[in-house]
N, C-alpha and C. Protein backbone atom coordinates (compact mmCIF):
# COMPACT_ATOMS: atom_id res chain seq x y z
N UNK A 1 0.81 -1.19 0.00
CA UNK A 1 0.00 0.00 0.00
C UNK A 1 0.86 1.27 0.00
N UNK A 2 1.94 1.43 0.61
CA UNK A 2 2.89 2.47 0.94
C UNK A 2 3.19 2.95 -0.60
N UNK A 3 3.53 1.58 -1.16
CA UNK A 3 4.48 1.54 -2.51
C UNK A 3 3.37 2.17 -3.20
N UNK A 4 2.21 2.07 -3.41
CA UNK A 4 0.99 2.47 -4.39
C UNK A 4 1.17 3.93 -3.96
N UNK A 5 0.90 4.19 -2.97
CA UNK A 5 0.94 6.08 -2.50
C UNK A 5 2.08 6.61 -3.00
N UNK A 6 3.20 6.07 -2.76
CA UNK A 6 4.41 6.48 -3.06
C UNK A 6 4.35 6.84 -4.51
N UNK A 7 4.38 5.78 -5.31
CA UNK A 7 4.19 5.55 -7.16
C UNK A 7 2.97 7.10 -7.34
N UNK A 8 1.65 6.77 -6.88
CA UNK A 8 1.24 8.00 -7.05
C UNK A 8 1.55 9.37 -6.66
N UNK A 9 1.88 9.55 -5.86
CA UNK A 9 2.24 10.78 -5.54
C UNK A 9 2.96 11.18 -6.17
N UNK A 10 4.34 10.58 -6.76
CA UNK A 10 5.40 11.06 -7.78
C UNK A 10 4.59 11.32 -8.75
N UNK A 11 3.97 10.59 -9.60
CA UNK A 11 3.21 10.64 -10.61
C UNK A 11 1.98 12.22 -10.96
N UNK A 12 1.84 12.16 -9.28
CA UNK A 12 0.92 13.35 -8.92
C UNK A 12 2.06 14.46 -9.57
N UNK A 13 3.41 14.47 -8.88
CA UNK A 13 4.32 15.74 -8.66
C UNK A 13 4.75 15.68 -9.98
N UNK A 14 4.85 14.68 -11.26
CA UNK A 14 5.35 14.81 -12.83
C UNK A 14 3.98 15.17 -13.17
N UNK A 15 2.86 15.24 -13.10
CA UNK A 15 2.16 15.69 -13.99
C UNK A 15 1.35 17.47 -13.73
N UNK A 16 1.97 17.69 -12.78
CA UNK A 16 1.75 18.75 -12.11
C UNK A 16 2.95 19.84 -12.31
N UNK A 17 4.36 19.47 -12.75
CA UNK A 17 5.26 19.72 -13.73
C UNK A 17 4.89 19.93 -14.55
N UNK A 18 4.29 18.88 -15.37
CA UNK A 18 3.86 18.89 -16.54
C UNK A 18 2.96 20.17 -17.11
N UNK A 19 2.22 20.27 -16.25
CA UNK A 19 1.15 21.41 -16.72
C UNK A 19 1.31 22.78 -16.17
N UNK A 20 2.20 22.57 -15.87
CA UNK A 20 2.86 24.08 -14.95
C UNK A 20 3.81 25.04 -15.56
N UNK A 21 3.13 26.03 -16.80
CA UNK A 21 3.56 26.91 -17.47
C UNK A 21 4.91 27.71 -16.77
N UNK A 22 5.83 28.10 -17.98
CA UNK A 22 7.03 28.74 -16.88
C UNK A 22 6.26 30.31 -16.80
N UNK A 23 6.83 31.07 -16.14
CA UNK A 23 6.37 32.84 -15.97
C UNK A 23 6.51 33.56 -17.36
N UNK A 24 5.52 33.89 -17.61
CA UNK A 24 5.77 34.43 -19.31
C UNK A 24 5.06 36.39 -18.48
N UNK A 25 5.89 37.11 -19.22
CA UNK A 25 6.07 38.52 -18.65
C UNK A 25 4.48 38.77 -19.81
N UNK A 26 3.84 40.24 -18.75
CA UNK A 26 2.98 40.65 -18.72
C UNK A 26 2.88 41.58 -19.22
N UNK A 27 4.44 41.99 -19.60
CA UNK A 27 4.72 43.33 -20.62
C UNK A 27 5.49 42.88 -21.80
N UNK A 28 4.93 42.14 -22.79
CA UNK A 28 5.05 41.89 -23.95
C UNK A 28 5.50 43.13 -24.86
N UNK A 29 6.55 43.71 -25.27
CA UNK A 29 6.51 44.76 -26.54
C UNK A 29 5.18 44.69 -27.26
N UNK A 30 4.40 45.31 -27.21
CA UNK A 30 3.33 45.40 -28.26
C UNK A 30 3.87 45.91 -30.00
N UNK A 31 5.17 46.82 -29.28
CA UNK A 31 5.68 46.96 -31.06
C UNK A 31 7.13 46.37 -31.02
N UNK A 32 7.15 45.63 -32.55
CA UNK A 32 8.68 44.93 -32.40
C UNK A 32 9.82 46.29 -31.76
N UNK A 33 11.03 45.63 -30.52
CA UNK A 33 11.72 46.35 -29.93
C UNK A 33 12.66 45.96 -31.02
N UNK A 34 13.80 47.04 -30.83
CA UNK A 34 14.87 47.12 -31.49
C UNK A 34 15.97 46.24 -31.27
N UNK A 35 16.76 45.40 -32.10
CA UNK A 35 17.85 44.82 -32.06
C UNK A 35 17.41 43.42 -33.40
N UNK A 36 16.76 42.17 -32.90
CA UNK A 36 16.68 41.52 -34.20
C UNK A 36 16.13 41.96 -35.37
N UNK A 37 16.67 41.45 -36.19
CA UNK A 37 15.63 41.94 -37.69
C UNK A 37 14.33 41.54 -37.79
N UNK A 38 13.76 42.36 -38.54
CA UNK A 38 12.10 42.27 -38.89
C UNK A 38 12.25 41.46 -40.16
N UNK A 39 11.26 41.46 -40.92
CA UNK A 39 10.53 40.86 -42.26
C UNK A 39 9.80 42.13 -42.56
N UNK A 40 9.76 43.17 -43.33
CA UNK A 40 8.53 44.01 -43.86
C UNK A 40 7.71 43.77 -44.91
N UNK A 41 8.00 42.27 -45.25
CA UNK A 41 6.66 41.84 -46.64
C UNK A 41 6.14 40.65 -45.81
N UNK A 42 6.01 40.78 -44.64
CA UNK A 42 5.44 39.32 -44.42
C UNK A 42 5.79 38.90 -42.72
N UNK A 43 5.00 38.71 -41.84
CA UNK A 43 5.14 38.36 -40.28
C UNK A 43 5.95 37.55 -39.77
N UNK A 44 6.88 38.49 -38.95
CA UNK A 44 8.00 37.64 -38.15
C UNK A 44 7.84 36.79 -36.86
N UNK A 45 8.13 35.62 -37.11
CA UNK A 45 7.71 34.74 -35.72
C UNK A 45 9.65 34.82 -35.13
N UNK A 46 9.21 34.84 -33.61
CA UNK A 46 11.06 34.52 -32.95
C UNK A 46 10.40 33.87 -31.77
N UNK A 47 10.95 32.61 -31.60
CA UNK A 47 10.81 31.85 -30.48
C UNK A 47 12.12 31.41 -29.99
N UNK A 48 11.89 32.19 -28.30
CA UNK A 48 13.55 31.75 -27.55
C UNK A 48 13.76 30.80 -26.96
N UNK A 49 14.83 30.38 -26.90
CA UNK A 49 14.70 28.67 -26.64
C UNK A 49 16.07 28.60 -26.04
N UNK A 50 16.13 27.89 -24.55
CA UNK A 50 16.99 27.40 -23.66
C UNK A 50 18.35 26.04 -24.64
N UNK A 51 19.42 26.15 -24.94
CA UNK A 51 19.66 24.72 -26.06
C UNK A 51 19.47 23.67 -25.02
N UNK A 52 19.96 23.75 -23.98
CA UNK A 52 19.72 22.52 -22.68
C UNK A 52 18.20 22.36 -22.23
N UNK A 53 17.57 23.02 -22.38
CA UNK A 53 16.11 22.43 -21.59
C UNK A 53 15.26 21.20 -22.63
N UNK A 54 15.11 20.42 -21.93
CA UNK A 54 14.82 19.15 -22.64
C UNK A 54 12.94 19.40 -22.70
N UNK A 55 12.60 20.42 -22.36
CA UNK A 55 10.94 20.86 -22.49
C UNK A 55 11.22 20.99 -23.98
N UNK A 56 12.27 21.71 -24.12
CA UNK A 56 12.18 22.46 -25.88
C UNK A 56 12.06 21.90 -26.99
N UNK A 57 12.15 20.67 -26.66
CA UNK A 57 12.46 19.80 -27.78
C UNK A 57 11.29 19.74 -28.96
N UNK A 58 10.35 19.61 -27.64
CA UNK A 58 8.41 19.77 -28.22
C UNK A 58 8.46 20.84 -28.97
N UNK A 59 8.67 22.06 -28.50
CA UNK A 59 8.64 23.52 -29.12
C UNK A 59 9.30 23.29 -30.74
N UNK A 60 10.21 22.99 -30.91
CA UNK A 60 11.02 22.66 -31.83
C UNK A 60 9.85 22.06 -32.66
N UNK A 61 10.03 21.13 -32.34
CA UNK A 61 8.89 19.79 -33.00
C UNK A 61 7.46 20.41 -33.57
N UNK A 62 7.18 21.32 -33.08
CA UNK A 62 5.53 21.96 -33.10
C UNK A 62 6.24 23.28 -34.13
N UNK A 63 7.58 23.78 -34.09
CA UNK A 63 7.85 24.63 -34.77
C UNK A 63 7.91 24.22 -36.78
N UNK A 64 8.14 23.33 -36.15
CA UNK A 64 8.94 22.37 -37.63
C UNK A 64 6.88 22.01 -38.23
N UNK A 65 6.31 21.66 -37.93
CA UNK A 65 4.85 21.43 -38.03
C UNK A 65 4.42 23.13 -38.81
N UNK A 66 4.42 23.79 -37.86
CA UNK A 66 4.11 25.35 -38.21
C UNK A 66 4.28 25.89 -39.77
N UNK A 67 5.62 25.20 -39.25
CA UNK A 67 6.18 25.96 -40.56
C UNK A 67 6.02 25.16 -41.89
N UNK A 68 5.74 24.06 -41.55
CA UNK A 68 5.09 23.17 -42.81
C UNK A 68 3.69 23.47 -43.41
N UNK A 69 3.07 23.97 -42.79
CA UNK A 69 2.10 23.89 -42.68
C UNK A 69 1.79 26.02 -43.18
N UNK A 70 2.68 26.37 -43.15
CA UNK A 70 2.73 28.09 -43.66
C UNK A 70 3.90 28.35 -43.90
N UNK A 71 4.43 27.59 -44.97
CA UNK A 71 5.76 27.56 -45.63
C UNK A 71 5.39 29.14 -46.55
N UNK A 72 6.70 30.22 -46.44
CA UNK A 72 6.74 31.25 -47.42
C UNK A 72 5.28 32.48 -46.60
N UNK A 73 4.84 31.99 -45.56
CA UNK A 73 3.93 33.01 -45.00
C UNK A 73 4.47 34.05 -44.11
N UNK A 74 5.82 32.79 -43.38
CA UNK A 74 6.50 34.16 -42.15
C UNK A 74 8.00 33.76 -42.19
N UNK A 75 8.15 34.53 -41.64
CA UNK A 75 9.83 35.02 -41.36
C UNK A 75 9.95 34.78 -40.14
N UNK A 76 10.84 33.39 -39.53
CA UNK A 76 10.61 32.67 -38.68
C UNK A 76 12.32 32.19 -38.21
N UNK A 77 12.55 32.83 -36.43
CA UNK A 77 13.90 32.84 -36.44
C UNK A 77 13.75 32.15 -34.63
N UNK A 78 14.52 31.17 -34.38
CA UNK A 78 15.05 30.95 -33.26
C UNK A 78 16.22 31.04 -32.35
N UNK A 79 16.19 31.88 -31.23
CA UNK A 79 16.96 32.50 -30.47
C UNK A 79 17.56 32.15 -29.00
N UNK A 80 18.60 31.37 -29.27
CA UNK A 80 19.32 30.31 -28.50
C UNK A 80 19.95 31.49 -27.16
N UNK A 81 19.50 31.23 -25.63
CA UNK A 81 20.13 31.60 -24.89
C UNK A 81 21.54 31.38 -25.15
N UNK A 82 22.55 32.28 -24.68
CA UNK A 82 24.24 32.12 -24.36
C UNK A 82 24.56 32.55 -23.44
N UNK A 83 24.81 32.26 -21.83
CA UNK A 83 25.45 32.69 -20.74
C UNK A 83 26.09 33.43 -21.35
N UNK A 84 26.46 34.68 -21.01
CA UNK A 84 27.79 35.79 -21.35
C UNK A 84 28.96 35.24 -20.99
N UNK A 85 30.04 35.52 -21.24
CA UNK A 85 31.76 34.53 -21.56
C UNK A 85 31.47 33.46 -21.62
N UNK A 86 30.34 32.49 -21.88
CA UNK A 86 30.83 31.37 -22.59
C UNK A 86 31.24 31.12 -23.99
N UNK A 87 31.61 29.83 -24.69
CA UNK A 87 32.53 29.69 -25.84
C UNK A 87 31.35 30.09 -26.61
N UNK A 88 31.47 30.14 -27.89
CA UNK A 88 30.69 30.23 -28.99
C UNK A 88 29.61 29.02 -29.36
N UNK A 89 30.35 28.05 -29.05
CA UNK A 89 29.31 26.80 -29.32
C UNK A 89 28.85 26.03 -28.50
N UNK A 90 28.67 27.20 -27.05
CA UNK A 90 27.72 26.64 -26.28
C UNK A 90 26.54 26.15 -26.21
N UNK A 91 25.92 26.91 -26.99
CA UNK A 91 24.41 26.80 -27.36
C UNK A 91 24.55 25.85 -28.95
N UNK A 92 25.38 25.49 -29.38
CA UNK A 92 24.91 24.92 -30.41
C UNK A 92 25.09 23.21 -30.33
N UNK A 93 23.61 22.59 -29.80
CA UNK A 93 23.16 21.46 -29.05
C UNK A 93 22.46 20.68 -30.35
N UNK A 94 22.24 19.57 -30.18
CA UNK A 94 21.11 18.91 -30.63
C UNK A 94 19.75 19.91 -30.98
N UNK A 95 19.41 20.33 -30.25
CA UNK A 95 18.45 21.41 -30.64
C UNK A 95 18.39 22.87 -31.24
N UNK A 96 19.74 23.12 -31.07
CA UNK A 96 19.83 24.04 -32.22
C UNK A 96 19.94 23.52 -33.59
N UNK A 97 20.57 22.15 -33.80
CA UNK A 97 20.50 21.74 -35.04
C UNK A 97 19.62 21.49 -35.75
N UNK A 98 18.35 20.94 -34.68
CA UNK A 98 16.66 20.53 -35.72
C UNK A 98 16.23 21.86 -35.74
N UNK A 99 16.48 22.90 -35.08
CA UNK A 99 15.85 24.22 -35.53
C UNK A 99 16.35 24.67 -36.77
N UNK A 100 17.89 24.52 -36.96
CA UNK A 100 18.49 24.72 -37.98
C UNK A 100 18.09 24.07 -39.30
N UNK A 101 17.32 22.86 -39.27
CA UNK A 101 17.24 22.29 -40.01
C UNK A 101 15.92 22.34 -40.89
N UNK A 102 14.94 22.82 -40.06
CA UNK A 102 13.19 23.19 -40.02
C UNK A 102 13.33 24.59 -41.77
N UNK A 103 13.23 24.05 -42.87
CA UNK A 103 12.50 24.78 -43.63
C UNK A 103 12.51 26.65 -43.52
N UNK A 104 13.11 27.73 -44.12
CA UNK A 104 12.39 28.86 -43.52
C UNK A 104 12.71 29.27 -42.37
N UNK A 105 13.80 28.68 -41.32
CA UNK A 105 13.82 29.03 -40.03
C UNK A 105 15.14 29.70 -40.10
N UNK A 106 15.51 30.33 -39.31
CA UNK A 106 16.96 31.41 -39.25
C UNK A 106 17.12 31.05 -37.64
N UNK A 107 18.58 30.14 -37.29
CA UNK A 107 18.99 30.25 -35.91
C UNK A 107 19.88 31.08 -35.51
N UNK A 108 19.94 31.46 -34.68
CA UNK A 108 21.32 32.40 -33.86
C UNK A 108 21.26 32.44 -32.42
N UNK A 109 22.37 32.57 -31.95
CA UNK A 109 22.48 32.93 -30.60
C UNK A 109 22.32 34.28 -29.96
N UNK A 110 21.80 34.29 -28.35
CA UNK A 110 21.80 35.75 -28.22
C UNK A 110 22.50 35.31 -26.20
N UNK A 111 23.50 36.11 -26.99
CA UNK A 111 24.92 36.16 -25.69
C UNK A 111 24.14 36.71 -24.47
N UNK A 112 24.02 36.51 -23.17
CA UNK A 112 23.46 37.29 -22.34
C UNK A 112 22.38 37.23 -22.17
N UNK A 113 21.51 37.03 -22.81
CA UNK A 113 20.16 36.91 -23.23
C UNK A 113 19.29 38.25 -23.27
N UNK A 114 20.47 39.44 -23.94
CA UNK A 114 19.76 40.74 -24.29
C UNK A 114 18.44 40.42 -25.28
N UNK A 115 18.46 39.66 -26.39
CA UNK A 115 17.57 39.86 -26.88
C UNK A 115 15.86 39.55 -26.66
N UNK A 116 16.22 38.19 -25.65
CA UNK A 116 15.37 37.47 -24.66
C UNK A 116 14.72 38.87 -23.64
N UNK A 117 15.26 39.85 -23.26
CA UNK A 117 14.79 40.73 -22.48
C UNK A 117 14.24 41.78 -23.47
N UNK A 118 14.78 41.99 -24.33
CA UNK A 118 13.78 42.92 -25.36
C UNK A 118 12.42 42.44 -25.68
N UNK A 119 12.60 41.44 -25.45
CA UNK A 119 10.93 40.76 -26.31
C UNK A 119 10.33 39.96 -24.58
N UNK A 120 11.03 40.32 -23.69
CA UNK A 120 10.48 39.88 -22.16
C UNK A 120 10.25 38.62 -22.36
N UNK A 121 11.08 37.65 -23.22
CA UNK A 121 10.74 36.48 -22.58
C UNK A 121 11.62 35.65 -21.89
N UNK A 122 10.65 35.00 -20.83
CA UNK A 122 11.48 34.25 -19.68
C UNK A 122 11.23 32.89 -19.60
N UNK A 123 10.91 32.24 -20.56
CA UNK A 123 10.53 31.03 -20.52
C UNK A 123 10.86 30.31 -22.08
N UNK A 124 11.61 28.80 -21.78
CA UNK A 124 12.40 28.53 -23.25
C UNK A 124 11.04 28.29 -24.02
N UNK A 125 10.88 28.17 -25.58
CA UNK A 125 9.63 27.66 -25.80
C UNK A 125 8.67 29.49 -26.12
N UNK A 126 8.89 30.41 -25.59
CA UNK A 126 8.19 31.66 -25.47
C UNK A 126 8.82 32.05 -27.22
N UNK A 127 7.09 31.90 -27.67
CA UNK A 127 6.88 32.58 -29.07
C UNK A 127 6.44 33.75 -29.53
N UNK A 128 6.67 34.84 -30.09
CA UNK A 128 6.37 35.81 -30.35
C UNK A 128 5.73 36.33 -32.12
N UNK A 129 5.05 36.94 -32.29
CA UNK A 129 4.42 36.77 -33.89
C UNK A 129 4.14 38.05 -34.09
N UNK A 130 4.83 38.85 -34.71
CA UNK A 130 4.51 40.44 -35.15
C UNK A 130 3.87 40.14 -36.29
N UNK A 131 3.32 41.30 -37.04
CA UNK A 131 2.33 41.36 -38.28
C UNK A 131 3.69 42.29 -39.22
N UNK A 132 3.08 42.67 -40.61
CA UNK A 132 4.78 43.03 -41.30
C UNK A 132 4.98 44.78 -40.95
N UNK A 133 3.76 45.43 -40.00
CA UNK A 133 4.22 46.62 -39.72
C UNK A 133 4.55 46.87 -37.94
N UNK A 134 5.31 45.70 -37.71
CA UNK A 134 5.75 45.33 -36.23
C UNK A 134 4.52 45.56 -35.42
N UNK A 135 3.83 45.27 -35.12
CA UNK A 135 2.64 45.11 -34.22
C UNK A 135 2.37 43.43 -33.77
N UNK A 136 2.54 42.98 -32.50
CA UNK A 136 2.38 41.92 -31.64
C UNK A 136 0.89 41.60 -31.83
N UNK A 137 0.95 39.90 -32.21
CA UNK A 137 -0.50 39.57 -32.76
C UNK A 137 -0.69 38.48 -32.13
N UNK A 138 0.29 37.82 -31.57
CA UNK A 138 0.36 36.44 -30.62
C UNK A 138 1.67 36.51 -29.69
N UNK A 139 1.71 35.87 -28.31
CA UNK A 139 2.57 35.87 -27.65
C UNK A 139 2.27 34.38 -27.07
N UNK A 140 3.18 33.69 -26.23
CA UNK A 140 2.98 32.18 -25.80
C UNK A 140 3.46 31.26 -26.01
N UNK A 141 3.33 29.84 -26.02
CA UNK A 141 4.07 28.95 -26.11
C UNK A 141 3.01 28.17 -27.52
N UNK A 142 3.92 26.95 -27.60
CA UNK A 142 3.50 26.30 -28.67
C UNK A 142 3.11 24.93 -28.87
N UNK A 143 3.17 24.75 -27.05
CA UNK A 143 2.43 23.26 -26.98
C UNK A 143 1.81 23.14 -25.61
N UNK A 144 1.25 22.23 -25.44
CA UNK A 144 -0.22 22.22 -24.41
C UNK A 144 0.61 22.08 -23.38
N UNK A 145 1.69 21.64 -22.80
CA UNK A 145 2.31 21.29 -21.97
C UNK A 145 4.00 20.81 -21.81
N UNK A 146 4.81 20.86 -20.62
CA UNK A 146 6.11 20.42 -20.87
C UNK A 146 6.25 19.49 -21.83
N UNK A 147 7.45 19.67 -22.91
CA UNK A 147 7.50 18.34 -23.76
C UNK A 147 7.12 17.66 -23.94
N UNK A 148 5.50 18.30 -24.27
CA UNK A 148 4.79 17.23 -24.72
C UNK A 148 4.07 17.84 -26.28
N UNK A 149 4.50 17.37 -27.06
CA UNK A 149 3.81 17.93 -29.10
C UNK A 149 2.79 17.45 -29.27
N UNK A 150 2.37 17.89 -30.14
CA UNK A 150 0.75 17.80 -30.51
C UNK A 150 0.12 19.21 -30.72
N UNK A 151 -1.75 18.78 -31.47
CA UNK A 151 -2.26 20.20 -31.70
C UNK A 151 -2.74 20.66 -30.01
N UNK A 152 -2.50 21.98 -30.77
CA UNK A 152 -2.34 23.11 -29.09
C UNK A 152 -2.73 24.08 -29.54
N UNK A 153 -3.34 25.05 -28.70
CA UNK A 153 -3.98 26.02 -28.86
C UNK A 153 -3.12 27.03 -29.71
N UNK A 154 -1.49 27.30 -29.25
CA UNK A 154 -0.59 28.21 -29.80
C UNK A 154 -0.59 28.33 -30.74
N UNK A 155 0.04 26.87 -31.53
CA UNK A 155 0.19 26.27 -32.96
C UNK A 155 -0.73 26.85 -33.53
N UNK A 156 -2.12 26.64 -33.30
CA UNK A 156 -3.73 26.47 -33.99
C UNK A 156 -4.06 28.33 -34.20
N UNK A 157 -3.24 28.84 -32.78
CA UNK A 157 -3.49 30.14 -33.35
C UNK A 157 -2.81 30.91 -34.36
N UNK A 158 -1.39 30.82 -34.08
CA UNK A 158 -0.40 30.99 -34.99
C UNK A 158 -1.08 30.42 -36.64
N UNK A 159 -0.81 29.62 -36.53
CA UNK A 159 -1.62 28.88 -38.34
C UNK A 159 -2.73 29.57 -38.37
N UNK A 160 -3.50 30.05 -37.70
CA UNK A 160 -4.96 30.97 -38.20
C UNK A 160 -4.46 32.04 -38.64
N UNK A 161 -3.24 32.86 -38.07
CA UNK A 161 -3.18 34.11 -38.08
C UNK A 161 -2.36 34.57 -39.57
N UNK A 162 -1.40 33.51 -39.59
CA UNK A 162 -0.75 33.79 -40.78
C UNK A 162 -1.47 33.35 -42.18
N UNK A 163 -2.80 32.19 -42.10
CA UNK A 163 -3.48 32.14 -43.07
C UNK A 163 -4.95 33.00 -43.49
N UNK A 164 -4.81 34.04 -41.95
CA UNK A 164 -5.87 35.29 -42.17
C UNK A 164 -7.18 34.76 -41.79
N UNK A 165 -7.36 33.75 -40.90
CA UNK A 165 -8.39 33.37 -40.31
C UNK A 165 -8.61 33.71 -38.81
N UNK A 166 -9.90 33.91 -38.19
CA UNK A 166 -10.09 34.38 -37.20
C UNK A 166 -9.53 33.36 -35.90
N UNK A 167 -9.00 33.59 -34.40
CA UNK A 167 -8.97 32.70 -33.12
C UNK A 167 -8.97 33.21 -32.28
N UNK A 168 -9.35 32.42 -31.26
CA UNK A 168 -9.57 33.07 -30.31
C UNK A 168 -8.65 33.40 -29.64
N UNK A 169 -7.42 33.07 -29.64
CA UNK A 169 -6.29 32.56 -28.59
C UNK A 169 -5.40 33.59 -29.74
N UNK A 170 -4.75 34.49 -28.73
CA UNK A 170 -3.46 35.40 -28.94
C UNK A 170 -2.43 35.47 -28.27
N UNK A 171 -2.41 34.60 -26.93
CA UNK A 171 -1.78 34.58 -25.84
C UNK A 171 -2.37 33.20 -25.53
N UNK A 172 -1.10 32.08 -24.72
CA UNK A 172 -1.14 31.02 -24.69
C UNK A 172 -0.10 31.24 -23.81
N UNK A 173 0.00 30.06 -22.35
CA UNK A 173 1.02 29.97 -21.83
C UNK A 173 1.98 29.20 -22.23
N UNK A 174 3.47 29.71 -21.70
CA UNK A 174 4.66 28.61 -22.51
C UNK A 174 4.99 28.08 -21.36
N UNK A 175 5.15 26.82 -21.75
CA UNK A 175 5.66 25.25 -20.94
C UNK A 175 7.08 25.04 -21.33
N UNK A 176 7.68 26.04 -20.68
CA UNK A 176 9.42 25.56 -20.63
C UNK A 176 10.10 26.36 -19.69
N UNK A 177 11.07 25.44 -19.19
CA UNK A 177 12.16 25.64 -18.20
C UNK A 177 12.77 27.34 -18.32
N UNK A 178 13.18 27.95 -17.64
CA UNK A 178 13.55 29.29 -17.13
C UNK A 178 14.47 29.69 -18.38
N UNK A 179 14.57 30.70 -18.84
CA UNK A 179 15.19 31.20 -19.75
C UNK A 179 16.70 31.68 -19.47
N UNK A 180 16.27 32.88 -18.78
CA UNK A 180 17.60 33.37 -17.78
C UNK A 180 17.92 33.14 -16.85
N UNK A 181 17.39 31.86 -15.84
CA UNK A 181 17.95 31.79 -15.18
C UNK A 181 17.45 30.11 -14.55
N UNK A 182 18.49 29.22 -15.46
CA UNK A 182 18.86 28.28 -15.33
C UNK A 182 18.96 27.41 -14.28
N UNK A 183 19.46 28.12 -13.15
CA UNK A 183 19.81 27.31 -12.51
C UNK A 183 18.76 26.64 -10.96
N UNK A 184 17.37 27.68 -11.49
CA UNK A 184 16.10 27.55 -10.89
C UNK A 184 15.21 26.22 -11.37
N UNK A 185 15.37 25.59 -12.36
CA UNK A 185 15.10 24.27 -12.62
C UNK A 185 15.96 23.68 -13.15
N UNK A 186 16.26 22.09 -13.18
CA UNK A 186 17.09 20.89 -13.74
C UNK A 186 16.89 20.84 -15.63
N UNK A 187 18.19 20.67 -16.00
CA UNK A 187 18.43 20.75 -17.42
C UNK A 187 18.84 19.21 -17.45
């Protein structure tokens, strides 16, 4: 009986992980801030992404979907945390490579995570979607839960927006490990 409580309760504390969005900031730029490049014929998506958080992987995965699915609609770039003085190819993980690899997508690193604070996001997985005269049209994550893929509200809104269809959802919480500051959850 012990062993049954035990088994559940863990089970209780992973799925309660699971659904437990990281802190996504409440002051979103409403107009693209200055430093990455825009797109002006067509809507820029930038989603920042931890290379070590093993939540991201989903994000990735749901990114690569996106963009299949609105190939040539947006201008679509992922933005790899870099501790400041570390080497150059810190961030370039397993998961920077399937981002690299996704169709349409532009990777880079951002040292410090200045650019992560321009666009206030604090959570890996945190997507952002301007329209082509910089105006914020979606903010959030891109899957229902920690590393876990599939259709999700984010995705579903994102794909409405760039194919000019109406949703309800403009804001979605993101399900990933701490952006800047790492060392507040396990990588």
């Amino acid at each position: 009986m012990i062993w049954l409580a035990t088994v559940g309760g863990g089970m209780g504390v992973l799925l309660v992980y699971d659904f437990t969005p990281g802190k996504d900031s409440e002051f979103v730029p409403k107009v693209w801030p200055a430093g990455l490049p825009r797109a002006a014929d067509r809507p820029t998506l930038v989603m920042f992404a931890h290379p070590k958080c093993p939540c991201t992987r989903a994000s990735i995965g749901e990114l690569a979907v996106l963009m299949a699915r609105c190939q040539g609609l947006v201008n679509a770039q992922v933005v790899f945390f870099r501790p400041q003085g570390t080497s150059e190819d810190w961030d370039h993980t397993d998961l920077w490579r399937s981002a690299a690899e996704i169709p349409g997508v532009k990777v880079q690193s951002d040292e410090g995570g200045r650019e992560a604070r321009n666009f206030r996001a604090t959570a890996s997985g945190y997507t952002v979607l301007y329209d082509t005269r910089g105006r914020l049209i979606f903010s959030g994550g891109i899957t229902d839960s920690r590393g876990h893929a599939g259709d999700n509200p984010g995705r579903s809104a994102i794909v409405d927006l760039l194919h000019h269809r109406p949703t309800a959802n403009t804001r979605t919480p993101t399900f990933g490990c701490s952006l800047l500051n790492p060392t507040s959850e396990t990588f």
